[in-house]
Protein backbone atom coordinates (compact mmCIF):
# COMPACT_ATOMS: atom_id res chain seq x y z
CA UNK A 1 47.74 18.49 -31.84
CA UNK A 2 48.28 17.54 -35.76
CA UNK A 3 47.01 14.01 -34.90
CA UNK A 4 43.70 14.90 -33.60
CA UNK A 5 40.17 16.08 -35.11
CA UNK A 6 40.64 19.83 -36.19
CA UNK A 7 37.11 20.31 -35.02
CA UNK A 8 37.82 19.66 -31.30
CA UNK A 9 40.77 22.41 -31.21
CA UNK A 10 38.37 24.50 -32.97
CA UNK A 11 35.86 23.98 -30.17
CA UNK A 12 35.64 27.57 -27.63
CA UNK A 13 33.88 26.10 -24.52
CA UNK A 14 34.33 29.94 -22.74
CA UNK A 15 31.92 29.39 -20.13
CA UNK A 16 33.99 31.34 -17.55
CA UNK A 17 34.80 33.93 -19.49
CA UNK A 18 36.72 36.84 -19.52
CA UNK A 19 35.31 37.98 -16.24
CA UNK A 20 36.41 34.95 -14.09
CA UNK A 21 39.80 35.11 -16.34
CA UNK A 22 40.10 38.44 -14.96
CA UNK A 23 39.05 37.08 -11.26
CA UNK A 24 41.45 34.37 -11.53
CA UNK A 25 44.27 37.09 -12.11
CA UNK A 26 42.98 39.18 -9.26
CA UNK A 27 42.64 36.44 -6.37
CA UNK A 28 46.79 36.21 -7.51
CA UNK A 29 47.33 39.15 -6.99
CA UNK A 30 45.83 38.90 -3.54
CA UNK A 31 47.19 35.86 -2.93
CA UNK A 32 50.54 37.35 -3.38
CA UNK A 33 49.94 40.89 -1.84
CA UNK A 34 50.89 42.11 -5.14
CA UNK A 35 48.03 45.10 -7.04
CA UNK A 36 45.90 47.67 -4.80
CA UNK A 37 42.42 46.36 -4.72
CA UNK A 38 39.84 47.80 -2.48
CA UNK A 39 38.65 44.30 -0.86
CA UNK A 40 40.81 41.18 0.55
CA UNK A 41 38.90 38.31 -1.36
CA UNK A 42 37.26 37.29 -4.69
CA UNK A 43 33.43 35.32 -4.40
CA UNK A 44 33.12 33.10 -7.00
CA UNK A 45 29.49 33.18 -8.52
CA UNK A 46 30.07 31.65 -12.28
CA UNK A 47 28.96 28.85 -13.81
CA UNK A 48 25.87 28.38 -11.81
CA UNK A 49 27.90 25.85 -9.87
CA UNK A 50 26.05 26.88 -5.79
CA UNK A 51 27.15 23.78 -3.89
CA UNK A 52 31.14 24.68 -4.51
CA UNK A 53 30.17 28.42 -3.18
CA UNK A 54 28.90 26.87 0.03
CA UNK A 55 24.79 26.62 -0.87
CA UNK A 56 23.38 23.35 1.29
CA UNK A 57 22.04 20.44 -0.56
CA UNK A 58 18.38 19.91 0.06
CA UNK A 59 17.73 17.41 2.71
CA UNK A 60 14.89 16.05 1.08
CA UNK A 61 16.75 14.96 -1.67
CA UNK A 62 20.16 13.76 0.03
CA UNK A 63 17.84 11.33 2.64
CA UNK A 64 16.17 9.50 -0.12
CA UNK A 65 19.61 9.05 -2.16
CA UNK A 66 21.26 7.99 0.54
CA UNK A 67 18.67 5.42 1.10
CA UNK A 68 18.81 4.08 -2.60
CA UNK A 69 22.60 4.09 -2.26
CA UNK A 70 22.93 2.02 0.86
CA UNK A 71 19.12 0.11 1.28
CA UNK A 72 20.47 -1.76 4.21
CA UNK A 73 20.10 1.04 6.42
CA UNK A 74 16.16 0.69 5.54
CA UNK A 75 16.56 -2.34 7.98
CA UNK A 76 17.78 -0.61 10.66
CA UNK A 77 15.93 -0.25 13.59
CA UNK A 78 16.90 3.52 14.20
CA UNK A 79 15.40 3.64 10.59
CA UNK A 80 12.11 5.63 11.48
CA UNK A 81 14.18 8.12 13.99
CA UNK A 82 16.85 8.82 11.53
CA UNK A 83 14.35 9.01 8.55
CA UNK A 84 10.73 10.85 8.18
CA UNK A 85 8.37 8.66 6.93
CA UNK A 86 7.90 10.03 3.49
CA UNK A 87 11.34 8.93 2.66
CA UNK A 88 11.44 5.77 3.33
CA UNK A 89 8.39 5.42 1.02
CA UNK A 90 10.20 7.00 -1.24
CA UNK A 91 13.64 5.12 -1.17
CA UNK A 92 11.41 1.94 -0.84
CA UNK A 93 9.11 2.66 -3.88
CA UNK A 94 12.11 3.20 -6.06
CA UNK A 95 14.39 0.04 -5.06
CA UNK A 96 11.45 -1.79 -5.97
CA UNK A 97 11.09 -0.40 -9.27
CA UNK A 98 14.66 -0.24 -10.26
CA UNK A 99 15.79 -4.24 -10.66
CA UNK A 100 19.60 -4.24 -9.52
CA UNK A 101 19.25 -0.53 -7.56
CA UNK A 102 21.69 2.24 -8.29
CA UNK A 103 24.15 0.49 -8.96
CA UNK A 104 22.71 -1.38 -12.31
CA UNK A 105 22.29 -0.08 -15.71
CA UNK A 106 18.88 1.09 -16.31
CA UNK A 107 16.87 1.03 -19.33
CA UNK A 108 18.41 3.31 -21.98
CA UNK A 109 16.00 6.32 -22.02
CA UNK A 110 15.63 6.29 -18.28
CA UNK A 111 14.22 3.60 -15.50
CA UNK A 112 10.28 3.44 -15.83
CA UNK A 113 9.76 4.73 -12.83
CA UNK A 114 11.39 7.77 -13.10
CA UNK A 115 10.26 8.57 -16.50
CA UNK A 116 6.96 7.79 -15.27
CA UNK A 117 6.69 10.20 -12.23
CA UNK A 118 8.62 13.00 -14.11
CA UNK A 119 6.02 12.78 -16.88
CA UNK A 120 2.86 12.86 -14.29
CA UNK A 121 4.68 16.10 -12.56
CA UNK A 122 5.28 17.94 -16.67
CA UNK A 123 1.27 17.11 -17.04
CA UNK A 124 0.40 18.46 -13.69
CA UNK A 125 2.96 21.72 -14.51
CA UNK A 126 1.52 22.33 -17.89
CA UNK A 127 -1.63 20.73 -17.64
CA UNK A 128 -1.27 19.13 -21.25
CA UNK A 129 -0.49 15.35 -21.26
CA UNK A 130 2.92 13.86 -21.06
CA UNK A 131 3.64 10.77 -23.04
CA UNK A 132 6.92 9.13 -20.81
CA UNK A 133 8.03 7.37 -24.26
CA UNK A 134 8.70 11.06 -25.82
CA UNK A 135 11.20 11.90 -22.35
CA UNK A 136 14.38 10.92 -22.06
CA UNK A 137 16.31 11.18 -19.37
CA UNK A 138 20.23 12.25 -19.42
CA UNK A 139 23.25 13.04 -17.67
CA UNK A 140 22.11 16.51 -17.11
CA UNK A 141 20.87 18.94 -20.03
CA UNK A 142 23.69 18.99 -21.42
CA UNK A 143 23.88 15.15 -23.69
CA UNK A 144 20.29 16.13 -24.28
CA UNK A 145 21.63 19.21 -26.40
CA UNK A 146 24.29 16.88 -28.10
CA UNK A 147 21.94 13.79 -29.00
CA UNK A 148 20.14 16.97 -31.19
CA UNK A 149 22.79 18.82 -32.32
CA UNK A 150 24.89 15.42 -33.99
CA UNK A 151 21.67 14.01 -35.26
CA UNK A 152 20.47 17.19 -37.14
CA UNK A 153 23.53 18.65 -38.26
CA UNK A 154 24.19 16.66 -41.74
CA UNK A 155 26.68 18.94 -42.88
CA UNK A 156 28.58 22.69 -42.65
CA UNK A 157 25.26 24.15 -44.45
CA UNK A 158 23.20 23.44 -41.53
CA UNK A 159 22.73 25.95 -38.67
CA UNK A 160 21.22 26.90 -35.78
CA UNK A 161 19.70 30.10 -34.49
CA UNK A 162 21.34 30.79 -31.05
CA UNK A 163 20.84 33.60 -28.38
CA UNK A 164 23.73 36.50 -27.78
CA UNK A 165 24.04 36.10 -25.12
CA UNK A 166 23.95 32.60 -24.75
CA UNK A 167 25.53 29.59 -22.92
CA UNK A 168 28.24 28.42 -24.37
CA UNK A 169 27.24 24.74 -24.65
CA UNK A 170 25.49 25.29 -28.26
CA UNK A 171 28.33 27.28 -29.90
CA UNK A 172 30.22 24.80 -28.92
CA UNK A 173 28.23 21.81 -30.09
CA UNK A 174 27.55 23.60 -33.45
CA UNK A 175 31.44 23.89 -34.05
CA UNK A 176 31.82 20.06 -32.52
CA UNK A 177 29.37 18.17 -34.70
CA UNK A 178 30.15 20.82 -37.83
CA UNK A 179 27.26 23.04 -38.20
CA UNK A 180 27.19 26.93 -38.22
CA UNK A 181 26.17 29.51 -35.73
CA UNK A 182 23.46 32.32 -36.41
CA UNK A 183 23.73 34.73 -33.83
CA UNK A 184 20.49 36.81 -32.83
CA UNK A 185 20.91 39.26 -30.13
CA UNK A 186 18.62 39.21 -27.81
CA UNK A 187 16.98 43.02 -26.80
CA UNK A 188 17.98 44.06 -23.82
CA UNK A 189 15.91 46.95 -23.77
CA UNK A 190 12.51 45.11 -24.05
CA UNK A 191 14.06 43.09 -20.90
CA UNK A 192 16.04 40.89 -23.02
CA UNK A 193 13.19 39.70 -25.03
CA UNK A 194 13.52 38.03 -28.53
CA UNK A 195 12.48 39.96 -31.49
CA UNK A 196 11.13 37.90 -33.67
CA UNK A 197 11.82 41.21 -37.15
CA UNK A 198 15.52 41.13 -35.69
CA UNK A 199 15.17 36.82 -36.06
CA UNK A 200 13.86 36.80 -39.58
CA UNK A 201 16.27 39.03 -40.92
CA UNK A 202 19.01 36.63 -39.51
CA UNK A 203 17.52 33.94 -40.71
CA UNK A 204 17.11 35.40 -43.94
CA UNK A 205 20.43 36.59 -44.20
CA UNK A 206 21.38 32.53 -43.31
CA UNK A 207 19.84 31.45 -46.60
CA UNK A 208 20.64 33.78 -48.25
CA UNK A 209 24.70 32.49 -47.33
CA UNK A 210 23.47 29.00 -48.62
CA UNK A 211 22.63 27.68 -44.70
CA UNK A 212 19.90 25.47 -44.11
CA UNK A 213 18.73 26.88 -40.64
CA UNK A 214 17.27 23.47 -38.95
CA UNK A 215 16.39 25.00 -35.72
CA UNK A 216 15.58 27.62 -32.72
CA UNK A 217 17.60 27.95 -29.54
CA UNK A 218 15.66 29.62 -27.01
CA UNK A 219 16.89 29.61 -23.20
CA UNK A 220 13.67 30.41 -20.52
CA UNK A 221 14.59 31.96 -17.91
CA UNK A 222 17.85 33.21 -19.34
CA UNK A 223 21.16 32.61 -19.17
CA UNK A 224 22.93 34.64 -18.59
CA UNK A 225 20.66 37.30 -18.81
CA UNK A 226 18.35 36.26 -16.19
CA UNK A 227 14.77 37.61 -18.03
CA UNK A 228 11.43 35.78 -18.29
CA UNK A 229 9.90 35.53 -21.67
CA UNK A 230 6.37 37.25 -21.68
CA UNK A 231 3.82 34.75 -23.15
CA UNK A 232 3.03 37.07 -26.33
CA UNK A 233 6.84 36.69 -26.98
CA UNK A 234 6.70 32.91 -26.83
CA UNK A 235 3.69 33.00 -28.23
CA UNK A 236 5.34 34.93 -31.63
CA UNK A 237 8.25 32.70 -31.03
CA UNK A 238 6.30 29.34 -31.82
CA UNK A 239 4.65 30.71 -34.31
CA UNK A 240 8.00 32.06 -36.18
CA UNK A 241 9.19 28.07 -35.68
CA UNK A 242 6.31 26.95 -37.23
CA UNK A 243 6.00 29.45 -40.14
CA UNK A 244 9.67 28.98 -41.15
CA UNK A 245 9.92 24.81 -40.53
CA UNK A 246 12.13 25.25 -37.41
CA UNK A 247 13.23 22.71 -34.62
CA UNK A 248 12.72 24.75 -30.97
CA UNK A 249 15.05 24.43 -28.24
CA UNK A 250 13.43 25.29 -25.07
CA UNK A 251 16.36 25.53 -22.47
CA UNK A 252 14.28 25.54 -19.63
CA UNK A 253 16.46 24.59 -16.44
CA UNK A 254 16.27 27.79 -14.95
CA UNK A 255 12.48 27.49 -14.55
CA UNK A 256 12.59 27.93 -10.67
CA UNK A 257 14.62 30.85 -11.03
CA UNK A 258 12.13 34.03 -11.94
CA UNK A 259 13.02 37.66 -10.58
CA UNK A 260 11.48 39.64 -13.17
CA UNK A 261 8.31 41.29 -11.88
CA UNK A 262 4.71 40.13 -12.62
CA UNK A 263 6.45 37.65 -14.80
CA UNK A 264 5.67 33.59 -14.32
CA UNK A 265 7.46 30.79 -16.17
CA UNK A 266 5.35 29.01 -18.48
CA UNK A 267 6.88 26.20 -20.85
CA UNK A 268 7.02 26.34 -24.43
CA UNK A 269 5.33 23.03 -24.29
CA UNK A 270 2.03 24.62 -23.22
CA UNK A 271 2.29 27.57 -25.13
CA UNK A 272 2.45 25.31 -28.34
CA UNK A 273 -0.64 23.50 -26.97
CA UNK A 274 -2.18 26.45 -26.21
CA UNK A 275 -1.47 27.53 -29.95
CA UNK A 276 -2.42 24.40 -31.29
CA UNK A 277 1.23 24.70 -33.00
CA UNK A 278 2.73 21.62 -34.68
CA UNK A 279 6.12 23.10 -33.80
CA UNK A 280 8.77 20.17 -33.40
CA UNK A 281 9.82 20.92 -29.59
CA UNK A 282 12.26 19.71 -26.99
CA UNK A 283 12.22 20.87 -23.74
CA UNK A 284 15.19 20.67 -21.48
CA UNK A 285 15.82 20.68 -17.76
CA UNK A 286 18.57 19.61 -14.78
CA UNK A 287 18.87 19.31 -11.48
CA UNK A 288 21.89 20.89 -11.88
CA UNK A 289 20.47 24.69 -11.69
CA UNK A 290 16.98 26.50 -9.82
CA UNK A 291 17.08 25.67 -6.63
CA UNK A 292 18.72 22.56 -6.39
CA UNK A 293 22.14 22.96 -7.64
CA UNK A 294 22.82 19.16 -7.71
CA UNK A 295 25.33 19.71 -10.32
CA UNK A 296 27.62 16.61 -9.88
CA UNK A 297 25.01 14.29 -9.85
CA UNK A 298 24.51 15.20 -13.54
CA UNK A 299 20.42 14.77 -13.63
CA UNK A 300 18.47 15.98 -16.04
CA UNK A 301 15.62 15.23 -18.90
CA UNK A 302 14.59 15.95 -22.67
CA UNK A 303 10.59 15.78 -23.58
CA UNK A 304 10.79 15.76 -27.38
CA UNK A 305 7.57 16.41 -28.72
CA UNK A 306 6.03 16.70 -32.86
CA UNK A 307 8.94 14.39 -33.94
CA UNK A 308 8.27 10.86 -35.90
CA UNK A 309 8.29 7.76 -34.16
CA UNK A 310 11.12 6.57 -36.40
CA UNK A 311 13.03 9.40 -35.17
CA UNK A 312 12.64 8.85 -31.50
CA UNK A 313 14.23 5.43 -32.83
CA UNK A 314 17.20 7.07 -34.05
CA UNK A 315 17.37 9.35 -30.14
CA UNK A 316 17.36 6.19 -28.16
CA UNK A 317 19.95 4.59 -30.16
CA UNK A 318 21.96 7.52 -29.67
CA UNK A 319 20.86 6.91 -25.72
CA UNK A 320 21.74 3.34 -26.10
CA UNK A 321 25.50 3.87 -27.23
CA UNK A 322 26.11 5.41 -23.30
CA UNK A 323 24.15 2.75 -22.12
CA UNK A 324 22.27 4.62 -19.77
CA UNK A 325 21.85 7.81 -17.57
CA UNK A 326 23.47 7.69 -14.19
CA UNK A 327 20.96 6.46 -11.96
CA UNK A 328 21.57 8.51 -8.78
CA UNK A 329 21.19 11.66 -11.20
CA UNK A 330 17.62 10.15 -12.63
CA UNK A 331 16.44 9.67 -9.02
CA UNK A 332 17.55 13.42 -8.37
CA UNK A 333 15.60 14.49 -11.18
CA UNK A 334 12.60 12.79 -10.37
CA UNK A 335 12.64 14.53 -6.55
CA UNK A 336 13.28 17.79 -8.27
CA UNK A 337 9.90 17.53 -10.38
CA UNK A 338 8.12 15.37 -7.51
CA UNK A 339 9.32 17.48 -4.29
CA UNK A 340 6.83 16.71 -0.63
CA UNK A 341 3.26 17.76 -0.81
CA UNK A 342 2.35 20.30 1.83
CA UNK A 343 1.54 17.79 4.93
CA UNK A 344 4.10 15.48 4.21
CA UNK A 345 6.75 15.48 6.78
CA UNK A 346 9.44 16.15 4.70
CA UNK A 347 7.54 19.42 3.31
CA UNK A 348 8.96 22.19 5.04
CA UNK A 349 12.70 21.06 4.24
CA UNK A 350 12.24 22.12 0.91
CA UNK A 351 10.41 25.10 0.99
């Protein structure tokens, strides 16, 4: 443990927690017949993980892949009984826009196509243009969150405001790449809303400690907490980013996921428009959460929006050192944002 980098066994990646710790002790004791407990099993719900817990892929999404994975099958002549017609056209229209198929590297930031039809579906979400060279896709949201954190954390005076309670990925990455943490709790009596007096004095109290407070953490719908930001709280959220020079992170991969009454999801993206805010923004989202739950196929995307060009330089380069997102997962994304129009014959699988 000596030999390795003291910031990696400094790293707390609790994203189980002490409640599935405790879990894990209790299905033992079950196991064993040892304890008194008032049930016979333990259902695992953590980690937003549905497919393990039994949830059914979407068939939409698994007839296409399968498609792209194994195109001879498109010769077939069961082809049109085994497959509706709107996947085939599918499957068809991306083998012919990704040279080498799924099992070739694509280009670094994502295959053209995908970037391309993900970008139409953000416009058509948000109804404000979407520029495919500012998205990028990645291996879920996840290397998204690291391409920021080790490109804007220069040293251990820079820091992040971060959600309590939060997912654990950004603690995490703060402590990896050597940045510091400012907690802000989140209110749980204004339905777990962010208060932007409560974030000033934190960031406040951050400079006044000497910390150079680079950016905003903001996760829509929440996790863990579930909520849906009203739009006057986004609303005084951009505008706190832009009054104090801060970078917004807009976790947004629970967007399909609203249970809070008379609440919609509405990105950040269009509330900056909206605002006419100049507030340096990245947006993220996976197919691993919402409704699809494709977790292991480790899809996702990053719009990054109100940085330099030359800066965008320096994210692809980080891109290009993994070569590329997993292709399967980009397709999966794109099917996620570009799901059958009502009519097609695919549509009601998905609904």
């Amino acid at each position: 443990m000596a030999s390795i980098r003291p910031r990696i066994v400094q790293v707390e990646y609790a994203v189980r927690g002490e409640i599935v710790r405790r879990a894990q002790e209790i299905a033992e004791d079950l196991e064993k017949g040892h304890g008194e407990h008032p049930f016979d099993k333990v259902v695992w719900c953590n980690i937003g993980n549905p497919q393990i817990l039994g949830q059914k892929p979407i068939t939409y999404f698994r007839q296409v892949l399968c498609l792209c994975e194994y195109p001879e099958l498109l010769k077939h002549p069961e082809v049109t009984a085994l497959f509706p017609a709107d996947v085939i056209k599918r499957a068809e229209q991306f083998l012919a826009e990704i040279p080498g198929g799924l099992g070739a590297y694509s280009d670094s930031a994502g295959a053209a196509v995908c970037r391309r039809q993900i970008a139409a579906a953000i416009e058509r979400r948000d109804g404000v243009p979407c520029d495919m060279s500012e998205l990028y896709l990645t291996d879920g949201a996840s290397p998204g969150v690291h391409y920021l954190m080790e490109m804007l954390i220069r040293d251990s005076s820079d820091a992040w405001l971060v959600p309590i309670p939060q997912y654990p990925l950004y603690s995490a990455t703060l402590t990896l790449y050597g940045g510091q943490l400012v907690p802000y709790e989140l209110d749980e009596a204004a339905g777990w809303g962010l208060n932007t007096a409560a974030l000033q004095q934190q960031l406040a109290a951050a400079r006044t400690r000497g910390l150079c407070v680079r950016g905003l953490v903001v996760i829509n719908p929440g996790n863990p907490t579930g909520q849906c930001l009203s739009l006057e709280n986004q609303e005084e959220i951009v505008k706190f980013c832009v009054q104090h020079g801060l970078v917004l992170i807009a976790d947004e991969v629970y967007q399909a996921n609203i249970y809070a009454p008379n609440r919609s999801f509405h990105s950040f993206k269009k509330i900056a428009h909206q605002l006419r805010a100049p507030c340096p923004l990245v947006s993220l989202h996976s197919t691993s959460k919402g409704f699809v739950g494709e977790c292991g196929r480790r899809g996702g995307y990053m719009e990054v929006l109100n940085f330099p060009r030359e800066i965008h330089e320096q994210i692809l380069k980080l891109a290009s050192i993994n070569l590329c997102p997993n292709v399967s997962g980009q397709i999966c994304c794109t099917l996620m944002m570009t799901p059958p129009e009502e009519g097609d014959p695919s549509h009601e699988l998905v609904r």
